[in-house]
C-alpha atoms as a PDB file:
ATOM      1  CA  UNK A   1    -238.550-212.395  60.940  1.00  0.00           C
ATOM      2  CA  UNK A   2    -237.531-208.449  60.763  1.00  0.00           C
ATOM      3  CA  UNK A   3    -234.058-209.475  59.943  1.00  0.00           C
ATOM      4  CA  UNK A   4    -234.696-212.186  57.336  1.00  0.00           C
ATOM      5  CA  UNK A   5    -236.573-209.172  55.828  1.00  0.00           C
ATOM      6  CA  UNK A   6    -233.820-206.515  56.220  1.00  0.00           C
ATOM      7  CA  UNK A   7    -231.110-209.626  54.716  1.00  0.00           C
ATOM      8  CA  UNK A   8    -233.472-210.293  51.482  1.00  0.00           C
ATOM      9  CA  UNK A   9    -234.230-206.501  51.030  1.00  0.00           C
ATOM     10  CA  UNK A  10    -230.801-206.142  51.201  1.00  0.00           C
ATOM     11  CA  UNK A  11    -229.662-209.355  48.419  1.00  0.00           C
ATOM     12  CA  UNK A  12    -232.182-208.132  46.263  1.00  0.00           C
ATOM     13  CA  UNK A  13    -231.143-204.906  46.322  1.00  0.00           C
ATOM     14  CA  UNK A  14    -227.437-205.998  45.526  1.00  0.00           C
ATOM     15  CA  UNK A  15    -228.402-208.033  42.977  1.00  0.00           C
ATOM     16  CA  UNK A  16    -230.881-205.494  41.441  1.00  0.00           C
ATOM     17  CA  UNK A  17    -228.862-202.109  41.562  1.00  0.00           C
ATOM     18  CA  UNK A  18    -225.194-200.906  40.796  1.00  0.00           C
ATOM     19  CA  UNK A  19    -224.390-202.515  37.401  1.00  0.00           C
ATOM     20  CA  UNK A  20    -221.283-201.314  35.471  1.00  0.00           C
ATOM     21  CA  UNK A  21    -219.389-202.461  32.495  1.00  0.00           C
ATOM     22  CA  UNK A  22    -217.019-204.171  34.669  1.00  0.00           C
ATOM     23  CA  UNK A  23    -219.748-206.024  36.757  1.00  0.00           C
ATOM     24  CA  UNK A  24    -221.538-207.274  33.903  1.00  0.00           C
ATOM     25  CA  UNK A  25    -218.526-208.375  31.372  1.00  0.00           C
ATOM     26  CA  UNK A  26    -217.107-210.462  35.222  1.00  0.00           C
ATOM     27  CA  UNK A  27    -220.582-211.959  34.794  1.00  0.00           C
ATOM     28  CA  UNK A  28    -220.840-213.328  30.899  1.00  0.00           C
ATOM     29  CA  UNK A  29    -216.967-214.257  31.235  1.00  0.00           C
ATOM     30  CA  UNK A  30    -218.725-216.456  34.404  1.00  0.00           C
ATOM     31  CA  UNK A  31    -221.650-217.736  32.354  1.00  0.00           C
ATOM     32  CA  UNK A  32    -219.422-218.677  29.493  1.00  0.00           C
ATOM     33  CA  UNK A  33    -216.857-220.559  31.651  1.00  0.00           C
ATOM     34  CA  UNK A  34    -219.704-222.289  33.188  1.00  0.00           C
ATOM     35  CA  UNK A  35    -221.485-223.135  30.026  1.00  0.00           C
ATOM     36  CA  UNK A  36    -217.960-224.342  28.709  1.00  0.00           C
ATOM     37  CA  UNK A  37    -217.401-226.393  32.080  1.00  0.00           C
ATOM     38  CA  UNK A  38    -221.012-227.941  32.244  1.00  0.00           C
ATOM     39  CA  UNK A  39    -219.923-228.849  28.181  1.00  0.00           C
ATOM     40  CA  UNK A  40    -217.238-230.684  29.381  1.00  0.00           C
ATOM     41  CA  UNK A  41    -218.211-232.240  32.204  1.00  0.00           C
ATOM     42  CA  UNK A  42    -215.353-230.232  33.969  1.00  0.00           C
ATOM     43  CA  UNK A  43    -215.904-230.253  38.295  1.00  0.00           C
ATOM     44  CA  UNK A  44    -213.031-227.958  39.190  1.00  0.00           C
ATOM     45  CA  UNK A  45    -213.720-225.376  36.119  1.00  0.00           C
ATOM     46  CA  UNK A  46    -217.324-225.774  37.318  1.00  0.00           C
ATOM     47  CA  UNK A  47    -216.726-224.574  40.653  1.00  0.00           C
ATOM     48  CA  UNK A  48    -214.491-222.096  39.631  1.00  0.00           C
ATOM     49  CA  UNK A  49    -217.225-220.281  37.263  1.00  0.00           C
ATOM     50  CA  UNK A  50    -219.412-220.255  40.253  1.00  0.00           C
ATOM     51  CA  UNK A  51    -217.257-218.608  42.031  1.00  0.00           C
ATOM     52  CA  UNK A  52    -216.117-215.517  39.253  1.00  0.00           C
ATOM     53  CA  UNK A  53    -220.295-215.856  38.867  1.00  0.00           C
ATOM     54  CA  UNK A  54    -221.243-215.033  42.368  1.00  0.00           C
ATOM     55  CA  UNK A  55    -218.671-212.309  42.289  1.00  0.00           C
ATOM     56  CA  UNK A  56    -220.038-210.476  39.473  1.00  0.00           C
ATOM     57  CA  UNK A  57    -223.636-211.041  41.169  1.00  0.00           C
ATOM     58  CA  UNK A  58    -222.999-209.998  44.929  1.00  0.00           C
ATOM     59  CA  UNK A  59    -220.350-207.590  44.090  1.00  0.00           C
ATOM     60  CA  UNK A  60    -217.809-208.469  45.930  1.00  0.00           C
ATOM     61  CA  UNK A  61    -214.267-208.540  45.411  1.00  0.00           C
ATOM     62  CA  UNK A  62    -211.545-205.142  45.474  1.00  0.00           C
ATOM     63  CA  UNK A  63    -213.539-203.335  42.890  1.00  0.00           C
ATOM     64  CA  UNK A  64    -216.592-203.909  44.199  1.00  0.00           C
ATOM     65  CA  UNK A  65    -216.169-202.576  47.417  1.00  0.00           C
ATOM     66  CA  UNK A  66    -214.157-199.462  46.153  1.00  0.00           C
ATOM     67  CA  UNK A  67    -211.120-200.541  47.323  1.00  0.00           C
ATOM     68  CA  UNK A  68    -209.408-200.292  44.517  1.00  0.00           C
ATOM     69  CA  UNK A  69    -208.973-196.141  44.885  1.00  0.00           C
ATOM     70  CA  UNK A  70    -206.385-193.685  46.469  1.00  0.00           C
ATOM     71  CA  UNK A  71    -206.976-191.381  48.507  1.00  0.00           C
ATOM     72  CA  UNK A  72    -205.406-187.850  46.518  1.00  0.00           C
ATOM     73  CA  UNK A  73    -205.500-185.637  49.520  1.00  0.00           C
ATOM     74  CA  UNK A  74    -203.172-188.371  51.022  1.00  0.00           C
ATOM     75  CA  UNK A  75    -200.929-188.633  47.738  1.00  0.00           C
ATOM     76  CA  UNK A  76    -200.313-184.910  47.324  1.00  0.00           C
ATOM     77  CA  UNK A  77    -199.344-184.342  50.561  1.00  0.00           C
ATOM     78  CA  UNK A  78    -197.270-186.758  50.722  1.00  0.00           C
ATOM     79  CA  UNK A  79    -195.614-185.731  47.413  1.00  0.00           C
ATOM     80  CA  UNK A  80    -195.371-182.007  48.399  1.00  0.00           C
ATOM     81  CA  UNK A  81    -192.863-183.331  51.770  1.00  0.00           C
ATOM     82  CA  UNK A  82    -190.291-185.074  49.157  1.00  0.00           C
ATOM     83  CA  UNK A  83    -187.036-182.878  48.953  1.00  0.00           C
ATOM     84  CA  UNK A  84    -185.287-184.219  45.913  1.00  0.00           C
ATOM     85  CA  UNK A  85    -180.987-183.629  45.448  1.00  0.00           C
ATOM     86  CA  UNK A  86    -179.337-183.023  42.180  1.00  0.00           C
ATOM     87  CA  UNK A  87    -176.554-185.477  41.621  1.00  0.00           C
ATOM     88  CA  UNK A  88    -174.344-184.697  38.928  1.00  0.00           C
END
């Protein structure tokens, strides 16, 4: 029973807290595909708004994870070894 706990403390927690811009416009862009789809009686467009909609909900996805960013320690080191040759 302690885990079911710790699993919906944790749902409700993801669905409750770390809203951005991005999160929210991936979410009506879901609604409105699904509203569109349910319109048209449209299965595959259906299940495909479910889909962008649970992303925008549970946050997953690269930019919900923070995958999306470099590492700039990395990058400038890595730039600072690069010997570079005049050809004329």
């Amino acid at each position: 029973i302690d885990v079911r706990m710790a699993n919906m403390q944790n749902l409700w927690y993801t669905l409750t807290h770390q809203w951005n811009f991005a999160r929210v416009v991936r979410l009506l862009i879901g609604l409105l595909i699904l509203w569109q789809s349910i319109l048209n009686h449209d299965g595959l467009m259906i299940s495909m708004a479910v889909f962008f909609t649970s992303m925008a909900l549970f946050t997953t996805g690269c930019c919900g994870v923070g995958n999306c960013m470099t590492d700039i320690d990395k990058t400038e080191q890595e730039t600072k070894t690069i010997q570079y040759e005049e050809i004329k």
